[in-house]
N, C-alpha and C. Protein backbone atom coordinates (compact mmCIF):
# COMPACT_ATOMS: atom_id res chain seq x y z
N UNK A 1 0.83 -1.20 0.00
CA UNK A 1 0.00 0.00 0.00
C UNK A 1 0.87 1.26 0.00
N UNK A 2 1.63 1.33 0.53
CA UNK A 2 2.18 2.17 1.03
C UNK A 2 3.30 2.85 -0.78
N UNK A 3 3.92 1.62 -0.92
CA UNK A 3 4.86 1.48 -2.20
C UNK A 3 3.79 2.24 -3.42
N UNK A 4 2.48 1.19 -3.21
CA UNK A 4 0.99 2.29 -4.35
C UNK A 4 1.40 3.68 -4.62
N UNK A 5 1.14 4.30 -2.76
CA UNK A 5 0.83 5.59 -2.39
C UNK A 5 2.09 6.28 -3.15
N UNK A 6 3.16 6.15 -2.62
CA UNK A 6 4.42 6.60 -3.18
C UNK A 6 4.61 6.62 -4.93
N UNK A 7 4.05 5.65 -5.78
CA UNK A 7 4.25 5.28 -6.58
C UNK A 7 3.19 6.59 -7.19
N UNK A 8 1.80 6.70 -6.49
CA UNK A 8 0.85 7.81 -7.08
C UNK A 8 1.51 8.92 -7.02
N UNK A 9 2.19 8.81 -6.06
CA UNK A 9 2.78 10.50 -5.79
C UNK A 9 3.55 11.07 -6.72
N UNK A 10 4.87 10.23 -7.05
CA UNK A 10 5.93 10.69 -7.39
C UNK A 10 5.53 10.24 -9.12
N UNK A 11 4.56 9.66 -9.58
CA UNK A 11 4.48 8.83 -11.10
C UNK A 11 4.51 10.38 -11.60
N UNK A 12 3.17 11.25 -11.51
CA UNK A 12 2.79 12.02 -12.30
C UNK A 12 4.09 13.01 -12.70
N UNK A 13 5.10 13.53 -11.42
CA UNK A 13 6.15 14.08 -11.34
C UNK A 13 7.41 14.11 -12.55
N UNK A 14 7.40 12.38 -12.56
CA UNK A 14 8.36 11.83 -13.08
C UNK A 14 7.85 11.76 -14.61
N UNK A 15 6.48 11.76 -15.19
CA UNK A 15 5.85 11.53 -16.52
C UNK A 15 6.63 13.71 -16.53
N UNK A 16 6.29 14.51 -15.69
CA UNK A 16 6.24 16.09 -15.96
C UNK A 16 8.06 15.66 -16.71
N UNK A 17 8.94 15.31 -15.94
CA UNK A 17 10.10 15.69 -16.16
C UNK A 17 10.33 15.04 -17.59
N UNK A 18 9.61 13.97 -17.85
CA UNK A 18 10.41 13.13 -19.14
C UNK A 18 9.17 13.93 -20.32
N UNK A 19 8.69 14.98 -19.97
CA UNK A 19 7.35 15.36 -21.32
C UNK A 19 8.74 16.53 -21.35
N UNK A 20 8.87 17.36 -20.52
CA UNK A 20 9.44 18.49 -20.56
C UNK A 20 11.39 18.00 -21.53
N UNK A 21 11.95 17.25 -21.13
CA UNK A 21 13.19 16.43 -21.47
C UNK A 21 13.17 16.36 -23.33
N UNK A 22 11.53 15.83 -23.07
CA UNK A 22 11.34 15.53 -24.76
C UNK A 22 11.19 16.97 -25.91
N UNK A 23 11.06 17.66 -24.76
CA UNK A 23 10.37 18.78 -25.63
C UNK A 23 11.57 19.80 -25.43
N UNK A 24 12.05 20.00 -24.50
CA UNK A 24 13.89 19.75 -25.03
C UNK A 24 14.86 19.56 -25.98
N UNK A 25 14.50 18.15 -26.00
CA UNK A 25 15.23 18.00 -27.22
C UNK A 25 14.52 17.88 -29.09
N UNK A 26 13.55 17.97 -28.57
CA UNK A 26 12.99 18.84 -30.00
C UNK A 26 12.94 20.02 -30.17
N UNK A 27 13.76 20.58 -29.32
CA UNK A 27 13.92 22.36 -29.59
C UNK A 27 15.55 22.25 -30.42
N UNK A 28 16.04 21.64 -29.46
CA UNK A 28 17.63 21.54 -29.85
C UNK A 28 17.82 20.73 -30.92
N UNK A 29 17.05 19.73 -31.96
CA UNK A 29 16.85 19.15 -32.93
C UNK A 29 15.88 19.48 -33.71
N UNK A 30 16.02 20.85 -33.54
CA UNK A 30 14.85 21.54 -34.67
C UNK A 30 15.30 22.06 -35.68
N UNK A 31 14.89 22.10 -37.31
CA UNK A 31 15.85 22.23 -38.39
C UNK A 31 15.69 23.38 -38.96
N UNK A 32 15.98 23.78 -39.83
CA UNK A 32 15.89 24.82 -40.49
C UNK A 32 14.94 25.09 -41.51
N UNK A 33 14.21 25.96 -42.16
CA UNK A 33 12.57 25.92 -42.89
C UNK A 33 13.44 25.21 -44.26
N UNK A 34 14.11 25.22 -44.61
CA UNK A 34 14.46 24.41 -46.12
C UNK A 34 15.08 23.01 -45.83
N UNK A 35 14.69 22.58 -44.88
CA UNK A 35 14.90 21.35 -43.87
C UNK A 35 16.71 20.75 -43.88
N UNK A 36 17.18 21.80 -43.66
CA UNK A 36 19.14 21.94 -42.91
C UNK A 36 19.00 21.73 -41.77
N UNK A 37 19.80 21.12 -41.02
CA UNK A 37 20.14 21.55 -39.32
C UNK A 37 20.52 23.10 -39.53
N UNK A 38 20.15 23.16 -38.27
CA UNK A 38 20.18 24.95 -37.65
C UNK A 38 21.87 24.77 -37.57
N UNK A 39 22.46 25.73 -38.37
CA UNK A 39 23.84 25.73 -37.83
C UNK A 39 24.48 26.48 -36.54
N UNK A 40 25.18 25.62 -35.68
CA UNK A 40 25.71 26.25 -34.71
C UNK A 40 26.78 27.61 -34.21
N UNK A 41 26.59 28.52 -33.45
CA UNK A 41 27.16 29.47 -33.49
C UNK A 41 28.23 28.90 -32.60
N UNK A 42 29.55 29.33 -33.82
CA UNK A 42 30.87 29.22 -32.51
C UNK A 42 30.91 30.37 -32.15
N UNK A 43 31.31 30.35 -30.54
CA UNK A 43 31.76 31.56 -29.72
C UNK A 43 33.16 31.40 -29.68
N UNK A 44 34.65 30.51 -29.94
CA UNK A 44 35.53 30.22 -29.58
C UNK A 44 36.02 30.81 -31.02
N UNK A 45 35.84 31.37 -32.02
CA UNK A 45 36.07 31.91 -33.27
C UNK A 45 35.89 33.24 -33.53
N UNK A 46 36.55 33.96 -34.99
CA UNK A 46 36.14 35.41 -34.77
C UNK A 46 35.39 35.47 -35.76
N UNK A 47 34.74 36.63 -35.98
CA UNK A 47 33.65 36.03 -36.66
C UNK A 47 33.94 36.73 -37.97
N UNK A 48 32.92 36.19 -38.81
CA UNK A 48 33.90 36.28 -40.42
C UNK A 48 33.11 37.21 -40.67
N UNK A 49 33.93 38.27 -41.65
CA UNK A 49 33.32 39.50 -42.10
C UNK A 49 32.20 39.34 -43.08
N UNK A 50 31.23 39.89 -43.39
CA UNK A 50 29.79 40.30 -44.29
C UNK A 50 30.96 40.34 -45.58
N UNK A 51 30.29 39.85 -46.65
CA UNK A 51 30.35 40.81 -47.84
C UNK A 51 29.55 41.85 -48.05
N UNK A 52 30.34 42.13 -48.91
CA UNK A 52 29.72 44.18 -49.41
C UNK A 52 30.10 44.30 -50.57
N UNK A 53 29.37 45.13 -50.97
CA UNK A 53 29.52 45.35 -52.34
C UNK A 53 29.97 46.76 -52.86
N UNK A 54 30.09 47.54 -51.19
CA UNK A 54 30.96 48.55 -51.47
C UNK A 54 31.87 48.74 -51.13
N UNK A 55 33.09 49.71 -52.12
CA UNK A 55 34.75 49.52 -52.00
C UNK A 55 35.30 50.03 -50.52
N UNK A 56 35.92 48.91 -50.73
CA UNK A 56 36.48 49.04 -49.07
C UNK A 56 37.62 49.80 -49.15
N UNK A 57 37.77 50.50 -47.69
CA UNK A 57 38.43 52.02 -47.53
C UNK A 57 39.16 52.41 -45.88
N UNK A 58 40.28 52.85 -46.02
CA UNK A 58 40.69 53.18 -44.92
C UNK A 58 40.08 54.17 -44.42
N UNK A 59 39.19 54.28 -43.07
CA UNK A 59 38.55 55.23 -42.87
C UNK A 59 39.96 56.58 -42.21
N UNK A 60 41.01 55.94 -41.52
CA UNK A 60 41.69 57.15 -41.20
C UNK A 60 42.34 57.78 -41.95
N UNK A 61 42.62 57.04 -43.21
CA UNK A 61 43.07 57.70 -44.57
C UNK A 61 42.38 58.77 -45.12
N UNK A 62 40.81 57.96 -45.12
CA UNK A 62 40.16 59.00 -45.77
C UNK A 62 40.04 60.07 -44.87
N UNK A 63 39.79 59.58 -43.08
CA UNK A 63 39.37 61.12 -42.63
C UNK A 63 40.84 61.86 -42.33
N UNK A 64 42.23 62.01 -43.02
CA UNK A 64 42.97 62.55 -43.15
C UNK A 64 43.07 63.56 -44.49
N UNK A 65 42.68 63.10 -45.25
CA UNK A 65 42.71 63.49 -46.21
C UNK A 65 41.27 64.73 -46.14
N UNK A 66 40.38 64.32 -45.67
CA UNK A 66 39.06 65.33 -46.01
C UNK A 66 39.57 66.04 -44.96
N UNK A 67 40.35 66.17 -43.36
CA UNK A 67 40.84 67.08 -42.71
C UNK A 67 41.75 68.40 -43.94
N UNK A 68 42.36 67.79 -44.65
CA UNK A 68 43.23 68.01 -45.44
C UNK A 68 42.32 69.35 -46.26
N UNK A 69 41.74 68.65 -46.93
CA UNK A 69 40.79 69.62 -47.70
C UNK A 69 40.31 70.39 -47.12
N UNK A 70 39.62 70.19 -45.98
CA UNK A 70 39.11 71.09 -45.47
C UNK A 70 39.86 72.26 -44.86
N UNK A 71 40.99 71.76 -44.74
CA UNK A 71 41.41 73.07 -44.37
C UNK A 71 42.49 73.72 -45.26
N UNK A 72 42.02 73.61 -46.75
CA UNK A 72 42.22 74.04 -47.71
C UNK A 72 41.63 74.97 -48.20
N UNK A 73 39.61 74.25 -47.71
CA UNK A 73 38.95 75.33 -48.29
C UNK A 73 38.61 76.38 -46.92
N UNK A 74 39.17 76.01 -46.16
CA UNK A 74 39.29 77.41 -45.16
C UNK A 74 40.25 78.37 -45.07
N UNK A 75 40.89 78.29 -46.39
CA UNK A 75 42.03 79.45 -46.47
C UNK A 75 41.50 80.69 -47.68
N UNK A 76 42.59 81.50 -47.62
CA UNK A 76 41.99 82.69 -48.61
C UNK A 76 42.51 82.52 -50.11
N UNK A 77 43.93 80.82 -50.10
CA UNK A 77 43.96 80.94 -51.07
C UNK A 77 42.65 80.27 -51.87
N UNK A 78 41.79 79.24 -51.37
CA UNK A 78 41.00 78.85 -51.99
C UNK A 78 40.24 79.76 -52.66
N UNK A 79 39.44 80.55 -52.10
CA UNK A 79 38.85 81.72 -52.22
C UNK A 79 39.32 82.60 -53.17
N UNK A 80 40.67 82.70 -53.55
CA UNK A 80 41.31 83.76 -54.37
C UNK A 80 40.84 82.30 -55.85
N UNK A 81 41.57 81.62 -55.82
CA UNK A 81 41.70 80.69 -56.87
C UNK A 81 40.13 80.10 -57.31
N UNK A 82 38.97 80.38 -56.24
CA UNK A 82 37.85 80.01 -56.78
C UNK A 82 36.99 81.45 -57.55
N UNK A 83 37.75 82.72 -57.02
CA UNK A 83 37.45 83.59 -57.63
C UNK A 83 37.86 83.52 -58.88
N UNK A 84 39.58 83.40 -58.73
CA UNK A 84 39.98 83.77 -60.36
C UNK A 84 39.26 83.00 -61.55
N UNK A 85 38.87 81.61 -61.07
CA UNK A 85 38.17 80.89 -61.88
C UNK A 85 36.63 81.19 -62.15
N UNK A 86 36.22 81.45 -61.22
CA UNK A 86 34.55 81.79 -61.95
C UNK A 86 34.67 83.32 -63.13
N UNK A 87 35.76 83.98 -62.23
CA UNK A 87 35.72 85.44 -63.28
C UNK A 87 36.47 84.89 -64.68
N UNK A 88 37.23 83.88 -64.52
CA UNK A 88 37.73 83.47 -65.85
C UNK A 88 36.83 83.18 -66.52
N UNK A 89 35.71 82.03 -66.16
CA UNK A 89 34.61 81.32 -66.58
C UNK A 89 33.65 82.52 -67.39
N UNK A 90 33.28 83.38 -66.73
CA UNK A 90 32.22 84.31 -66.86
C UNK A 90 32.60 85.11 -67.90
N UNK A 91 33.53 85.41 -68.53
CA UNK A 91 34.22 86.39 -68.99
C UNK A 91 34.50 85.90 -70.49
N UNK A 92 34.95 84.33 -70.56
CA UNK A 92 35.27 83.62 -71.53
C UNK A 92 33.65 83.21 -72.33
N UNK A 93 32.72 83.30 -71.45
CA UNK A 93 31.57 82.79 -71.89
C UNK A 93 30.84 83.46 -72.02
N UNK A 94 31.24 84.64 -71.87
CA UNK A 94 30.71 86.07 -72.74
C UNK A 94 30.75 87.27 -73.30
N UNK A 95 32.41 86.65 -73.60
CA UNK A 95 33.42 87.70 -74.67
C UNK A 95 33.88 86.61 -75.55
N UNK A 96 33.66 85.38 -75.54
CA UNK A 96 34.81 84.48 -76.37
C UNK A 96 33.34 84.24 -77.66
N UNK A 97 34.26 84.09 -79.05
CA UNK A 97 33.41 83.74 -80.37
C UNK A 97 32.35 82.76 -79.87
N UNK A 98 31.31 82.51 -80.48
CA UNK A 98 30.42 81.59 -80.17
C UNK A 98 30.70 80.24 -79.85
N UNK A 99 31.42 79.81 -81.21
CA UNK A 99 31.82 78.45 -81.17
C UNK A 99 32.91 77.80 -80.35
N UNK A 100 33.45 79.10 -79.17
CA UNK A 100 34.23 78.36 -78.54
C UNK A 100 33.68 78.43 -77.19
N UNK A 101 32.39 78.95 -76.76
CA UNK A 101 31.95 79.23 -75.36
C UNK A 101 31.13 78.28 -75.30
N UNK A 102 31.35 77.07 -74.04
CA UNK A 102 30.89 75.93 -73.57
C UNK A 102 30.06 75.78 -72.46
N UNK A 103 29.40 77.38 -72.26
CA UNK A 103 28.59 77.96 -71.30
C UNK A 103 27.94 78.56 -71.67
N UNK A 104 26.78 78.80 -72.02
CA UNK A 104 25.72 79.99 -72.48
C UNK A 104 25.43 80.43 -71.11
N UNK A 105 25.16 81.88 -71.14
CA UNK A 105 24.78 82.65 -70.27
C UNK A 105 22.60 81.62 -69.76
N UNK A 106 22.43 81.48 -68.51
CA UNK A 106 22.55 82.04 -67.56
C UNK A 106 24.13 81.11 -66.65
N UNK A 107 24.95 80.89 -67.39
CA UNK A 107 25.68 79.67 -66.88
C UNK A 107 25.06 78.38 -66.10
N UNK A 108 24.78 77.57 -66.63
CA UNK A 108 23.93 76.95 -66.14
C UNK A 108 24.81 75.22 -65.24
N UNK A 109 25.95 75.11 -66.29
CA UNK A 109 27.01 73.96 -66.25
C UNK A 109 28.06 74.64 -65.02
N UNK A 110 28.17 76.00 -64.98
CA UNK A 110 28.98 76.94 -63.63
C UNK A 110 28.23 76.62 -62.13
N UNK A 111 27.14 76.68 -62.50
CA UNK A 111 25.93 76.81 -60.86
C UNK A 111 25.87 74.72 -61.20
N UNK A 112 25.93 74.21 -61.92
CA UNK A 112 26.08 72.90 -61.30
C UNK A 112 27.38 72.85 -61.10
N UNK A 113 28.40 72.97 -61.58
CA UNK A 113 29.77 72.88 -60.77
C UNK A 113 29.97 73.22 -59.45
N UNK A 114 29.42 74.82 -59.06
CA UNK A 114 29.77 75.29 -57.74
C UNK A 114 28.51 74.33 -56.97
N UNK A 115 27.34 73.81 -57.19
CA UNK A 115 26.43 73.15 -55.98
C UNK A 115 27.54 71.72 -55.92
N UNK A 116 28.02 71.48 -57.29
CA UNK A 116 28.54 69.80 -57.08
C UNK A 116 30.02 70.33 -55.67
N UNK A 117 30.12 71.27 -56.11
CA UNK A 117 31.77 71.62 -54.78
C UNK A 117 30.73 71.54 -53.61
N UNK A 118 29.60 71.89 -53.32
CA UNK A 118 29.26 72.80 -52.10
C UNK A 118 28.74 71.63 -51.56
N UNK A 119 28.25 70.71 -52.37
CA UNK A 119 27.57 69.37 -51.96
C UNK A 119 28.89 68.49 -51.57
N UNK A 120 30.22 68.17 -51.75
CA UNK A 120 30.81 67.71 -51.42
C UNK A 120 31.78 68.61 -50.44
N UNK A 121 31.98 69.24 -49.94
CA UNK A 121 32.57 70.07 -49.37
C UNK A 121 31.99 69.94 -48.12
N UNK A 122 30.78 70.22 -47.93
CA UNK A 122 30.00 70.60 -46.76
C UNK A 122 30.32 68.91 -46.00
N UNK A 123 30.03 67.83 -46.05
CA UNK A 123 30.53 66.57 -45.72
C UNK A 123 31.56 66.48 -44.84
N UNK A 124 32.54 66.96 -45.94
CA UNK A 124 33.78 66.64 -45.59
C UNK A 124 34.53 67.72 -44.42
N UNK A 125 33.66 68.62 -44.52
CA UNK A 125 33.88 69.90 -43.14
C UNK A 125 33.66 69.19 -42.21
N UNK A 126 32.72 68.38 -42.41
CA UNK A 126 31.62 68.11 -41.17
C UNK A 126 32.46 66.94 -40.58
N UNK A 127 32.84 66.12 -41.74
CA UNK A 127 33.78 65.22 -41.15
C UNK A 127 35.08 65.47 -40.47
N UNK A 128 35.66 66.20 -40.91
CA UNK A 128 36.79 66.83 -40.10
C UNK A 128 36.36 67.39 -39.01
N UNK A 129 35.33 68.46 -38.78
CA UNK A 129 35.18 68.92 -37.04
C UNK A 129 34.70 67.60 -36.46
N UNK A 130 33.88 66.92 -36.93
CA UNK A 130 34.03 65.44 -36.03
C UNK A 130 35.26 64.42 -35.65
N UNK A 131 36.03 64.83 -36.92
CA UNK A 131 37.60 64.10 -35.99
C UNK A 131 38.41 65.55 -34.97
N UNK A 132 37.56 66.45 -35.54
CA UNK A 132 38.47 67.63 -34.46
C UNK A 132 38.08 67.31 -32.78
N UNK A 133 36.38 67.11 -32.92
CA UNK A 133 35.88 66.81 -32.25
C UNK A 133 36.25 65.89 -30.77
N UNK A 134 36.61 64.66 -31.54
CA UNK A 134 36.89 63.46 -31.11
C UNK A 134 38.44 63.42 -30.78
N UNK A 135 39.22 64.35 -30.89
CA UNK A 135 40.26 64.83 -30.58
C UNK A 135 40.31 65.47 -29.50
N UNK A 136 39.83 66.71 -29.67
CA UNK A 136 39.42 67.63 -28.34
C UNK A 136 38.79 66.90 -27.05
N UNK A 137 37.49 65.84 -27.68
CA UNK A 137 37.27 65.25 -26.06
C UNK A 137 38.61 64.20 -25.53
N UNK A 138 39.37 64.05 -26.47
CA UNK A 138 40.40 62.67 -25.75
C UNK A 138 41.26 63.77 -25.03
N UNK A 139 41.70 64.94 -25.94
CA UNK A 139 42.58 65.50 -24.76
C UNK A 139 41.89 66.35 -23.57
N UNK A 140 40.33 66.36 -23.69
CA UNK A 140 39.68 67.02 -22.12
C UNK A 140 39.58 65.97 -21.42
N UNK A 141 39.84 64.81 -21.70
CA UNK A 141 40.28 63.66 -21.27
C UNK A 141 40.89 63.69 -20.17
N UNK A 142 42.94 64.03 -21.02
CA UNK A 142 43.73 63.82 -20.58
C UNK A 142 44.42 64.61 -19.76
N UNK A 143 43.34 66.07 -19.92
CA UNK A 143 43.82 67.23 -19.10
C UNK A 143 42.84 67.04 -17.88
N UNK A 144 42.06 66.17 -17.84
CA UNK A 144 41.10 65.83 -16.70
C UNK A 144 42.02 65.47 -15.31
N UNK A 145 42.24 64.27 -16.37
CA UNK A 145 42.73 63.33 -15.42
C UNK A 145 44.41 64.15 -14.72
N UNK A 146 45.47 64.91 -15.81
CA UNK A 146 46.03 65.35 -15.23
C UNK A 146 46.00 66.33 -13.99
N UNK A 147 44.73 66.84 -14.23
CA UNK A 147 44.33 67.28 -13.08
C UNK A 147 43.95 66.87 -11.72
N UNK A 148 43.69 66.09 -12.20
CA UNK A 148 42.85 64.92 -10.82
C UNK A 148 44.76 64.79 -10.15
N UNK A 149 45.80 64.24 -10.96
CA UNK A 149 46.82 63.58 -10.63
C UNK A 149 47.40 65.14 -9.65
N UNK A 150 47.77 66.45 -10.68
CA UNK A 150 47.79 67.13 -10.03
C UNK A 150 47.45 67.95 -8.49
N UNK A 151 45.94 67.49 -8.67
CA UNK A 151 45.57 68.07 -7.35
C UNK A 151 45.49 67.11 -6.01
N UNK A 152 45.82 66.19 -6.64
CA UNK A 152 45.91 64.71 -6.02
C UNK A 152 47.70 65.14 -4.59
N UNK A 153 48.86 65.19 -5.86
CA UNK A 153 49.92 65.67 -5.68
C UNK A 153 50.12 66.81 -4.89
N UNK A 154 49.53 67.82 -5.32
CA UNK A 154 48.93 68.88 -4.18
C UNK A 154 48.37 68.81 -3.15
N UNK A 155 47.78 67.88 -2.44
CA UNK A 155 46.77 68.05 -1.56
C UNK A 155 48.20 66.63 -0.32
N UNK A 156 48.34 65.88 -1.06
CA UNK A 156 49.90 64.92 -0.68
C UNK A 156 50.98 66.34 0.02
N UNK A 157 51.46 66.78 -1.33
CA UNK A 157 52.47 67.70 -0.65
C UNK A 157 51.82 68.73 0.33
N UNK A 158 51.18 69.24 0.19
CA UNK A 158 50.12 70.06 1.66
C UNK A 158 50.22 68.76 3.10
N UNK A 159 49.67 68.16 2.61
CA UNK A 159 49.81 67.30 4.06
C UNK A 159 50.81 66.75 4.89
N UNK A 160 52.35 66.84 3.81
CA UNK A 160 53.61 66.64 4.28
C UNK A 160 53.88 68.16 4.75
N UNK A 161 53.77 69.19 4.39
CA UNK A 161 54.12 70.26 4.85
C UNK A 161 53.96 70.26 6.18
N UNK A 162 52.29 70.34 6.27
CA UNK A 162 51.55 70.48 7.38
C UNK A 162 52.48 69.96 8.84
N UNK A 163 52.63 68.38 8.30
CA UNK A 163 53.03 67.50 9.22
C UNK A 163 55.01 67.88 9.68
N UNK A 164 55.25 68.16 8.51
CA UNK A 164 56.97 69.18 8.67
C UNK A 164 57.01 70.38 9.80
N UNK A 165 55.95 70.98 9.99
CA UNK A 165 55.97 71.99 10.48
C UNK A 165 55.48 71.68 11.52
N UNK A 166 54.24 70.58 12.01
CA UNK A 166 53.77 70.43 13.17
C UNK A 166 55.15 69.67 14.22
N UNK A 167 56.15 68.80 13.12
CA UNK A 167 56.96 68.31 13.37
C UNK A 167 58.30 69.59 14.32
N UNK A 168 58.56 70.13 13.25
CA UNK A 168 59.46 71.34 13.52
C UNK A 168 58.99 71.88 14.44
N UNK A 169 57.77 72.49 15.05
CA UNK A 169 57.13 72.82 16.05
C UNK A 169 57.72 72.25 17.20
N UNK A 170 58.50 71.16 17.61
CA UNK A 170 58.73 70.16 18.52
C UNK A 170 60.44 70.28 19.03
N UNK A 171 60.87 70.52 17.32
CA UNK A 171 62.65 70.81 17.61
C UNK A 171 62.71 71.89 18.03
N UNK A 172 64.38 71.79 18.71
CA UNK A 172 64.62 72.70 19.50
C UNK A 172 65.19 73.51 18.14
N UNK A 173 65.19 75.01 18.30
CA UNK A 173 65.65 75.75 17.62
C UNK A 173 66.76 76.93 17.60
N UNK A 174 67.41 77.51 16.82
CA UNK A 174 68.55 78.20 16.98
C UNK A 174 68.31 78.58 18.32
N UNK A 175 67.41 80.23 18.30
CA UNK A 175 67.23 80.83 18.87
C UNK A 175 66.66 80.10 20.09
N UNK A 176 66.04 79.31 20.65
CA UNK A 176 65.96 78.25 22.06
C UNK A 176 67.11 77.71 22.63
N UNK A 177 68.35 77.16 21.57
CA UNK A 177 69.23 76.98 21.97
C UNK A 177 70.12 77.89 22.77
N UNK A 178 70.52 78.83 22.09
CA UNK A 178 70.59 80.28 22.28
C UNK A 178 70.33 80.30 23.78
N UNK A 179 68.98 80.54 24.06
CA UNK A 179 68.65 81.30 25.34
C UNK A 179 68.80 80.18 26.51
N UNK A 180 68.54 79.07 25.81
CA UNK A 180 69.21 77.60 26.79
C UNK A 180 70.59 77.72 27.29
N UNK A 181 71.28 78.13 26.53
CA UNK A 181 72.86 78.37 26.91
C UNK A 181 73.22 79.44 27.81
N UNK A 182 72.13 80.57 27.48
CA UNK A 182 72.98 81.74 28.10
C UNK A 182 72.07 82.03 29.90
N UNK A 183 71.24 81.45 29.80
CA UNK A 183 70.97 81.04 30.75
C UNK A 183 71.24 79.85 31.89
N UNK A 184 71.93 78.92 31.22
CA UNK A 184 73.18 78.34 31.79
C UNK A 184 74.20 78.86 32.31
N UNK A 185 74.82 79.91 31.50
CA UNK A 185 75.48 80.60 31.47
C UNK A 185 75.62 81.44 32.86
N UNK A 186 74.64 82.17 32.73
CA UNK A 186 74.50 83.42 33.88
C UNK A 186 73.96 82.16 34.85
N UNK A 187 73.63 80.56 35.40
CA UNK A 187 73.26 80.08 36.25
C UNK A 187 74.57 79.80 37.54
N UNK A 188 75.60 79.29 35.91
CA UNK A 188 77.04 79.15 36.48
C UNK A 188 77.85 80.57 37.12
N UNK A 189 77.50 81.34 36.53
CA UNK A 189 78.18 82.46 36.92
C UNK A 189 77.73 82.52 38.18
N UNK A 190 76.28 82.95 38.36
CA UNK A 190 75.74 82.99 40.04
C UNK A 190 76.73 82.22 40.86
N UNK A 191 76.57 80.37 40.63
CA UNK A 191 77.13 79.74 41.40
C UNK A 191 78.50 80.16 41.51
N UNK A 192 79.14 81.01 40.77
CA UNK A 192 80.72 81.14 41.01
C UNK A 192 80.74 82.51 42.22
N UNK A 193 79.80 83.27 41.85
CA UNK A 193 79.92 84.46 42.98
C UNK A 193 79.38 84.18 43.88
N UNK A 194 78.49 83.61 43.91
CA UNK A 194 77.95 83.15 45.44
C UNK A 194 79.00 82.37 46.33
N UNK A 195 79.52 81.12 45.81
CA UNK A 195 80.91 80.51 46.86
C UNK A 195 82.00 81.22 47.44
N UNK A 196 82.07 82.63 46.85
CA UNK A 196 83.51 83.39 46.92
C UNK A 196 83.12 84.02 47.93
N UNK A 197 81.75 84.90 47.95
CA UNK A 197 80.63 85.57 48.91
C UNK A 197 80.75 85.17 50.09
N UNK A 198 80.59 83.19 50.50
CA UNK A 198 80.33 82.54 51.33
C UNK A 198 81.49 82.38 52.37
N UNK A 199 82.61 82.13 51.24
CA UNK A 199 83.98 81.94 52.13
C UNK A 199 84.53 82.98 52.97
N UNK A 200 84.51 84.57 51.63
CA UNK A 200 85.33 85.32 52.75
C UNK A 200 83.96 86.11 53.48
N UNK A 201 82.87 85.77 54.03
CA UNK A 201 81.79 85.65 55.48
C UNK A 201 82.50 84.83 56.29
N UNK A 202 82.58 83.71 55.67
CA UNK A 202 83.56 82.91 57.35
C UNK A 202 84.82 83.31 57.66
N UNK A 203 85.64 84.08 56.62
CA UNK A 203 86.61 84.41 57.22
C UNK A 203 86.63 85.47 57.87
């Protein structure tokens, strides 16, 4: 009876663990919709790069180079040399014979040239104050932390001072020595006039 009782108890328990076991391992033996095994992810590997189909590029190259430019077109020679050229442009394309001007007035091939600069230009500004950017915070960084070290160092040497002086406070000093002596001094002397005092009284 007893073996029954036990047997009711613990059966249903033991059916839970082997439904759940099964259903387990039909998770972990579950395939893929074009019926593959699911392939396993290694973690002990690095993992292999995507293809792309676009040209691959040194990004610090490139953002050296657009620093570059950019601060090309932040000078006055740009400016002089983008002048001389549009007034060249303008001038040729409406003083030069017909058949050799490759611009009809309202210039139309000039205003797509200067949007095609302004459209690539503006980018590449942008990209450079973002490496300026990313520059400036590494060294508020490093002036942080020198600070921290600094005041760190400061607040060290303050507390050795402190303790030098509470120290020194304790030694004896010139001037103590000094008045230690000469008060010795005049103690011995007393004792020398007083004995001389004493003798010739008794005599």
């Amino acid at each position: 009876m007893a073996g029954d009782e036990r047997g009711r108890e613990y059966g249903p328990g033991r059916a839970e663990r082997g439904d759940r076991a099964e259903r387990a391992r039909a998770q972990a033996e579950a395939v893929h919709p074009h019926g593959h095994p699911r392939p396993r992810v290694r973690l002990d590997l690095p993992r292999v790069k995507r293809r792309t189909w676009l040209p691959e590029y040194d990004p610090e190259a490139f953002g050296r180079g657009s620093e570059r430019i950019a601060r090309f077109l932040g000078t006055g020679r740009f400016i002089v040399w983008m002048t001389v050229v549009i007034v060249l442009w303008v001038v040729w394309n409406s003083s030069a014979p017909h058949h050799l001007r490759f611009d009809q007035y309202p210039f139309i091939f000039l205003t797509l040239m200067l949007s095609l600069q302004a459209s690539y230009a503006a980018p590449l500004i942008l990209l450079a104050q973002n490496r300026q950017d990313d520059r400036d915070r590494v060294n508020l960084e490093q002036d942080r932390k020198q600070n921290e070290r600094s005041i760190a160092d400061t607040e060290y040497l303050t507390r050795e001072i402190a303790s030098l002086r509470m120290g020194l406070g304790e030694v004896a000093t010139r001037d103590w020595i000094r008045s230690e002596f000469e008060d010795l001094v005049r103690e011995l002397d007393e004792r020398r006039v007083f004995p001389r005092e004493s003798e010739e009284g008794d005599r």
